[in-house]
N, C-alpha and C. Protein backbone atom coordinates (compact mmCIF):
# COMPACT_ATOMS: atom_id res chain seq x y z
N UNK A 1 0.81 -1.20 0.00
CA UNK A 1 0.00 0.00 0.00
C UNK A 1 0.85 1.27 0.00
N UNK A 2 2.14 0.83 0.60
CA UNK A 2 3.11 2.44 0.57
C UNK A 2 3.48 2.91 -0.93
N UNK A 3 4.05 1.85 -1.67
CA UNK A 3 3.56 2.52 -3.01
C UNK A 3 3.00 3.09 -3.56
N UNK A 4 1.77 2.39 -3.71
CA UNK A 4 0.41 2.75 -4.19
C UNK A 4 0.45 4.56 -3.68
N UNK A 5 0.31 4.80 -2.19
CA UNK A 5 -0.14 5.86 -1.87
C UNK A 5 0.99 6.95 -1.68
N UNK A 6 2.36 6.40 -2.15
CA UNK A 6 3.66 7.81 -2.29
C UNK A 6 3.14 7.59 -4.08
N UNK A 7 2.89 6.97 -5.11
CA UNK A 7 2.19 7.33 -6.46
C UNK A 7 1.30 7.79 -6.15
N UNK A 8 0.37 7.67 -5.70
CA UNK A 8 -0.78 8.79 -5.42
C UNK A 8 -0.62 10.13 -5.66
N UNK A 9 -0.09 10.24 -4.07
CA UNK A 9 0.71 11.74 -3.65
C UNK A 9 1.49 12.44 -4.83
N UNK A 10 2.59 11.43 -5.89
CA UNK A 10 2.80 12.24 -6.99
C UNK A 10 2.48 12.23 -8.37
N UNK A 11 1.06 12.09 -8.06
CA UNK A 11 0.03 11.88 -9.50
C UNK A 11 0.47 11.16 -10.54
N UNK A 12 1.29 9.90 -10.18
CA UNK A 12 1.31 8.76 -11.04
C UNK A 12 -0.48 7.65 -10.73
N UNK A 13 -1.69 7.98 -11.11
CA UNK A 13 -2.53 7.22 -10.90
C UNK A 13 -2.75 6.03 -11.60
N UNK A 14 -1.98 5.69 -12.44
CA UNK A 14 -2.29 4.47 -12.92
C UNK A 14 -1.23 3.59 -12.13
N UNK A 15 -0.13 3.99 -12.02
CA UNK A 15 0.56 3.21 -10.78
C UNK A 15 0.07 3.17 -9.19
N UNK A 16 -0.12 3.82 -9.78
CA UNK A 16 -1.00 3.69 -8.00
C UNK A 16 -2.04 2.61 -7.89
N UNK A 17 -2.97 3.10 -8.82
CA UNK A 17 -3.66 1.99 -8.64
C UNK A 17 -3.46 0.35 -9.49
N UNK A 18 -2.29 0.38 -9.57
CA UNK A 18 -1.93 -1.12 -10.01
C UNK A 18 -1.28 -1.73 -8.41
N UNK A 19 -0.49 -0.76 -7.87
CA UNK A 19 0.51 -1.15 -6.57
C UNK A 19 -1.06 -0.86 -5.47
N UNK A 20 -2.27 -0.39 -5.46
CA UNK A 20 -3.06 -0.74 -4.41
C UNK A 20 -3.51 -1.83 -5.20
N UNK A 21 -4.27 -1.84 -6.26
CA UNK A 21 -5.23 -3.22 -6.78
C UNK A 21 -4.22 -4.25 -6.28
N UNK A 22 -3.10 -4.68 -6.32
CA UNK A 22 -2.00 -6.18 -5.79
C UNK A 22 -2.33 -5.84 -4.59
N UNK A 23 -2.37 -4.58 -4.06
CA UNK A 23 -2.12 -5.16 -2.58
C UNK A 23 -3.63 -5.47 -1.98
N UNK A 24 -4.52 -4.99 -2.39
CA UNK A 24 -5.82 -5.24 -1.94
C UNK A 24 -6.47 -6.83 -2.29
N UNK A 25 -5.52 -7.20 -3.24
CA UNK A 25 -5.60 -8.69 -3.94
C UNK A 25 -5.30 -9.34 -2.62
N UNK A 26 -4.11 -9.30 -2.29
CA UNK A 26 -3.41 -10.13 -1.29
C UNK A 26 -4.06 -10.14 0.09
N UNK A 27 -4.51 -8.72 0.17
CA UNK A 27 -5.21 -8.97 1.75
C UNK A 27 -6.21 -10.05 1.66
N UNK A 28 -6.88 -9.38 0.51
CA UNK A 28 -8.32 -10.29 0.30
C UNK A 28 -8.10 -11.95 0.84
N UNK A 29 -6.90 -12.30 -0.07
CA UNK A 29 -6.20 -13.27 0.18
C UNK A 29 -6.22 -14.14 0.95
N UNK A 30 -5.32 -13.36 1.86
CA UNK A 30 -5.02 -13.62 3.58
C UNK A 30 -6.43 -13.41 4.35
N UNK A 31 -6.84 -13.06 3.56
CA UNK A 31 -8.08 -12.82 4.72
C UNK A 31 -8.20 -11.64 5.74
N UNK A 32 -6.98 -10.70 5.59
CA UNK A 32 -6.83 -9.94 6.13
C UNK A 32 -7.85 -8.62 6.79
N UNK A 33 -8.94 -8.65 7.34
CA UNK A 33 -9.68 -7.16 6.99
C UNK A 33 -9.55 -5.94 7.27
N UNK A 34 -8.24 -5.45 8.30
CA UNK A 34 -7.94 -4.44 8.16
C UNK A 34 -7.20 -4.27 7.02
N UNK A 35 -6.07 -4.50 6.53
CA UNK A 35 -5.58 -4.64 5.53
C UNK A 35 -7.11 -4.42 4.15
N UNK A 36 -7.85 -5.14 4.23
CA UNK A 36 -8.92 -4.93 2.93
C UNK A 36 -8.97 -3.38 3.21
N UNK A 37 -9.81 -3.16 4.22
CA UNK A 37 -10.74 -1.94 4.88
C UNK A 37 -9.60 -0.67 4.37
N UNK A 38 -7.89 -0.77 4.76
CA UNK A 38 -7.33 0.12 4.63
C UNK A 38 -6.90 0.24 2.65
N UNK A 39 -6.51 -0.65 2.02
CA UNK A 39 -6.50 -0.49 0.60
C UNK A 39 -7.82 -0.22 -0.02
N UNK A 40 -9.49 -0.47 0.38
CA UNK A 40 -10.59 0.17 -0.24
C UNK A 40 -10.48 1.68 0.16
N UNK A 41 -10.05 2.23 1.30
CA UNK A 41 -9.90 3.20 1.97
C UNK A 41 -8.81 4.04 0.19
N UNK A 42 -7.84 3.36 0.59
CA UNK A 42 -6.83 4.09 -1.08
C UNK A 42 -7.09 3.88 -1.91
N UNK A 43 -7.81 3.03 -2.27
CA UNK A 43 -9.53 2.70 -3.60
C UNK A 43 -9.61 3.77 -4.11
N UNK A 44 -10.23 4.19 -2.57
CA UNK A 44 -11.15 5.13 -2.59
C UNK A 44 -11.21 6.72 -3.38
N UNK A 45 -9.42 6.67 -2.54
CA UNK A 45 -8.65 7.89 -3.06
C UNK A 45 -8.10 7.73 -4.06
N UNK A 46 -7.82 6.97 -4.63
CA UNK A 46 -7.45 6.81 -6.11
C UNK A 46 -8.42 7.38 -7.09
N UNK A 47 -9.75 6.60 -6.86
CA UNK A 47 -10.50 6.90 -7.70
C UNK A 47 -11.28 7.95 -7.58
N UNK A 48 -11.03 8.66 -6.59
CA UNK A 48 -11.54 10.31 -6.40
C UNK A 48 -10.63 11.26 -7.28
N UNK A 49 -9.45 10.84 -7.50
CA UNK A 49 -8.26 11.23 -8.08
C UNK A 49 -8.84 11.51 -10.16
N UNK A 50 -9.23 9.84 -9.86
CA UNK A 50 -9.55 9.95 -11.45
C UNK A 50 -10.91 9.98 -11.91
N UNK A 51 -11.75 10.57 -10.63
CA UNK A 51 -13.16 11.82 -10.60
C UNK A 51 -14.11 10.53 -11.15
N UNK A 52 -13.69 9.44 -10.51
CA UNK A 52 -14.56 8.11 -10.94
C UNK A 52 -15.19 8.27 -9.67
N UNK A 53 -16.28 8.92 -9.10
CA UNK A 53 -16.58 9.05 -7.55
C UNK A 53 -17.60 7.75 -7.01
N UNK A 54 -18.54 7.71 -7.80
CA UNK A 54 -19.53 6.33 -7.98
C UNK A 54 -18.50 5.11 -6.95
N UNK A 55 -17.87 4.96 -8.03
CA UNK A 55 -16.81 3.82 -7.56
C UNK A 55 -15.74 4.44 -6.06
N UNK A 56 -15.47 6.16 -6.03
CA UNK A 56 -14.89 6.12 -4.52
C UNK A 56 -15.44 6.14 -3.36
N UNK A 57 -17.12 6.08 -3.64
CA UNK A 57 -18.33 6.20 -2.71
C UNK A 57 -18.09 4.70 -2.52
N UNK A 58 -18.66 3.55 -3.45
CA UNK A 58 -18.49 2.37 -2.85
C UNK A 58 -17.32 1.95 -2.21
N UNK A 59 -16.12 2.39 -2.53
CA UNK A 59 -14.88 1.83 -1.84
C UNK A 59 -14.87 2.14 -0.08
N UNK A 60 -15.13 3.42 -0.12
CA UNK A 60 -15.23 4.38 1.30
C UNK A 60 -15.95 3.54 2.02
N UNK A 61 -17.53 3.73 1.72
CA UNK A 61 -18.25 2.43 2.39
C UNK A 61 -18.05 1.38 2.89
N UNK A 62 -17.64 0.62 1.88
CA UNK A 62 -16.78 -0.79 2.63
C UNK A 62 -16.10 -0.82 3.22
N UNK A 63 -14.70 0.45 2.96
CA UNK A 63 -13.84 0.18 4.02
C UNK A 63 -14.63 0.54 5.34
N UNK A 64 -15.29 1.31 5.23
CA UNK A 64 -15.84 2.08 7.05
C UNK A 64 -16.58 1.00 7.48
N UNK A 65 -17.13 0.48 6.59
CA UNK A 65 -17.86 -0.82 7.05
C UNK A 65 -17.11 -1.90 7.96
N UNK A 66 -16.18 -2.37 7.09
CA UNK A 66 -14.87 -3.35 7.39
C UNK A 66 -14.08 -2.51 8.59
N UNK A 67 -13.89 -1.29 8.22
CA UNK A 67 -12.75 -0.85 9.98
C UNK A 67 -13.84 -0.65 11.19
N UNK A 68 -15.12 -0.25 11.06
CA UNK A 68 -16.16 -0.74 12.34
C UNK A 68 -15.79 -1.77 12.78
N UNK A 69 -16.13 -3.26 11.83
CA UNK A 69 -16.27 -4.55 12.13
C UNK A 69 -15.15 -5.59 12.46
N UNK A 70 -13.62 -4.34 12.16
CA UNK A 70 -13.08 -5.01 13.04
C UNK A 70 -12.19 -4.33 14.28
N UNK A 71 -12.86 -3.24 14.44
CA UNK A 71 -13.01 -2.44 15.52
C UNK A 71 -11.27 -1.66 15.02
N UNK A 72 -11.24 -1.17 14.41
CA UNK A 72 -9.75 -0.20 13.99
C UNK A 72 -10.31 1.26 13.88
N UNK A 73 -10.51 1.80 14.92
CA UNK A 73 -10.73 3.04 15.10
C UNK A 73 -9.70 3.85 14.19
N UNK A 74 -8.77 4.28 13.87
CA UNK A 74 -7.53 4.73 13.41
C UNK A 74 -8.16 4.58 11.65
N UNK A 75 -8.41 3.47 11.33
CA UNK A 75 -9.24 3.17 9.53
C UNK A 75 -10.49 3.64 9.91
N UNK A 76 -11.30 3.72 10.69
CA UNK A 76 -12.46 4.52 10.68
C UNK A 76 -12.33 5.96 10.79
N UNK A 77 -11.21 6.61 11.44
CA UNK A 77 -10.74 8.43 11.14
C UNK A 77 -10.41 8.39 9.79
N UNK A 78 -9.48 7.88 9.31
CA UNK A 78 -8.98 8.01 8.56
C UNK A 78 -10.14 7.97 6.78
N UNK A 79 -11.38 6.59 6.79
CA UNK A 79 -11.66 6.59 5.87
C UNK A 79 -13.17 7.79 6.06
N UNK A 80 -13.34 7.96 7.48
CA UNK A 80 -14.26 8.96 7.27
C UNK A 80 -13.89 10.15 6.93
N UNK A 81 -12.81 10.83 7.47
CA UNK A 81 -11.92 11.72 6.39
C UNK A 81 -12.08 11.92 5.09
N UNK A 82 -11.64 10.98 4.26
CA UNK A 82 -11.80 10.95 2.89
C UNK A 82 -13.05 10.89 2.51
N UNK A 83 -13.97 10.36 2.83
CA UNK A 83 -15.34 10.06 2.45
C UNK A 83 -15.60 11.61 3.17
N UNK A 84 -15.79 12.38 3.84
CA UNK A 84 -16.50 13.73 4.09
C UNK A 84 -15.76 14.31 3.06
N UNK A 85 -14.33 14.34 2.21
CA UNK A 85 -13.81 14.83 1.11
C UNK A 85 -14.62 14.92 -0.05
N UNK A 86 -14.73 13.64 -0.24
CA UNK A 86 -15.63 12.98 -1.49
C UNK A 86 -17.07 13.43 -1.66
N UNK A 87 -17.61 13.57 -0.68
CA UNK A 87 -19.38 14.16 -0.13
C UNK A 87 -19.21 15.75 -0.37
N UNK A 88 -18.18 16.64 0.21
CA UNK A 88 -18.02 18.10 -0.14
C UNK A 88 -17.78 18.20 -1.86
N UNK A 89 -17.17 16.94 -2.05
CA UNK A 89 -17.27 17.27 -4.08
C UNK A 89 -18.46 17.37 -4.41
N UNK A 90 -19.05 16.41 -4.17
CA UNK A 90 -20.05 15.98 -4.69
C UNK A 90 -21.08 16.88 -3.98
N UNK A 91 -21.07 18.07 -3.32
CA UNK A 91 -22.30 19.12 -3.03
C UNK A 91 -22.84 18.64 -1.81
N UNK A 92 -22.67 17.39 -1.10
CA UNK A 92 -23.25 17.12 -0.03
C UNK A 92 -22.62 17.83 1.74
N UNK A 93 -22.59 19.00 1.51
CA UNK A 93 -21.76 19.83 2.31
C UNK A 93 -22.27 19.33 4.32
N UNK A 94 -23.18 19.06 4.32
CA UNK A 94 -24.24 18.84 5.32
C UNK A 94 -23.55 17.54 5.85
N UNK A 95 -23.75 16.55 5.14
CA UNK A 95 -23.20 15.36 5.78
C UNK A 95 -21.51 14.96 5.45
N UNK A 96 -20.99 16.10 5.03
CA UNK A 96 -19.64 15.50 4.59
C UNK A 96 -19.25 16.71 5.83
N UNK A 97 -19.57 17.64 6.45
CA UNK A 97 -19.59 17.92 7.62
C UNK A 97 -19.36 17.50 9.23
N UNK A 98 -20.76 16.42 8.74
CA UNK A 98 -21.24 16.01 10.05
C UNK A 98 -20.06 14.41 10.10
N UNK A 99 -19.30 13.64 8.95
CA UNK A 99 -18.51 12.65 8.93
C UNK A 99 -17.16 13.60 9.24
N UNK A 100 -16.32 14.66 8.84
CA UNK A 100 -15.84 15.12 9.59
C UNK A 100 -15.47 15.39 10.90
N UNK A 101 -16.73 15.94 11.88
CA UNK A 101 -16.83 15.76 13.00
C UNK A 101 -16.72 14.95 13.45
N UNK A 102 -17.47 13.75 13.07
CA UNK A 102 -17.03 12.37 13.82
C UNK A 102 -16.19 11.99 13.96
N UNK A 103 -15.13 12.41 12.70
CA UNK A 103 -13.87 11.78 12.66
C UNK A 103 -12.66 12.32 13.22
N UNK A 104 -13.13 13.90 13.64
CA UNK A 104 -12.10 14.83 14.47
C UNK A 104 -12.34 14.09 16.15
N UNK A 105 -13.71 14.23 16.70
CA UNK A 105 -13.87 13.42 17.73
C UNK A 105 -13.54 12.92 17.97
N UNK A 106 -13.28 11.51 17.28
CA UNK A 106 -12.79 10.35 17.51
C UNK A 106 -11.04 10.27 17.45
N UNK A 107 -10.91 11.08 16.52
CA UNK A 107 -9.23 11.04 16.93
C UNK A 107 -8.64 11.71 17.87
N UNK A 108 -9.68 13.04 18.10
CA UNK A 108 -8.68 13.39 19.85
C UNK A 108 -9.41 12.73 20.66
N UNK A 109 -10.12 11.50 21.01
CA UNK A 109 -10.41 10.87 22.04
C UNK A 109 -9.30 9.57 21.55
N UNK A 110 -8.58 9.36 20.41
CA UNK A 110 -7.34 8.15 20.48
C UNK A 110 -6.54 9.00 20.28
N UNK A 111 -6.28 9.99 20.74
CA UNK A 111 -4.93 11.04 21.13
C UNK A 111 -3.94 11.24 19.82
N UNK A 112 -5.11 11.15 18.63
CA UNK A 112 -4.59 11.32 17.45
C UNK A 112 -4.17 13.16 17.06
N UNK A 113 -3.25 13.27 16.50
CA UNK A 113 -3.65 14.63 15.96
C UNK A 113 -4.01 15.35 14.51
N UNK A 114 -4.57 15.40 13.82
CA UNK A 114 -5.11 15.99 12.72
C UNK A 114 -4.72 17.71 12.64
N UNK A 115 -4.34 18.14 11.08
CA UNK A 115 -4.43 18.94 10.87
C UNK A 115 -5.77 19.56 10.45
């Protein structure tokens, strides 16, 4: 996934998402679900990248789904983050707000710090 997401960061997106698609392969794999939860999470952002949002709405989802269920607070800041990103594109200012908040909450109650 460190690949994937230092290509991200320097707008190589088709590498990026070849070095997340393997790695999201492999979790799947292993069975891994934080590991899933955190590469749908860079899905996510990939494909917000290449304004495919449809597809970074479903990724977001799952992962938040998957970091609830296996209780990884840290992938639940993190993918609600991006998903209140994705919701302010997309005009939903109201609830990409209110996933924000949740997700500032929750990280200064795990003594996280956010810019």
């Amino acid at each position: 996934l460190l690949i994937a997401e230092a290509s991200l960061v320097d707008g190589q997106l088709e590498r990026a998402y070849g070095a997340a698609n393997s790695a999201l392969k492999l979790a799947e794999t292993a069975g891994n679900q934080a590991y899933i939860a955190a590469g749908r999470t860079l899905m996510g952002q990939i494909y917000m990248a290449k304004n495919k949002l449809d597809l970074a709405e479903k990724m977001y989802q799952s992962a938040l789904t998957l970091s609830e269920q296996v209780g990884n607070p840290a992938g639940v800041v993190r993918t609600k983050l991006s998903y209140a990103r994705l919701l302010a594109m997309q005009g939903q200012s109201d609830r990409a707000a209110e996933l924000e908040t949740e997700a500032r909450a929750r990280a200064g109650e795990l003594g996280l710090y956010l810019q």
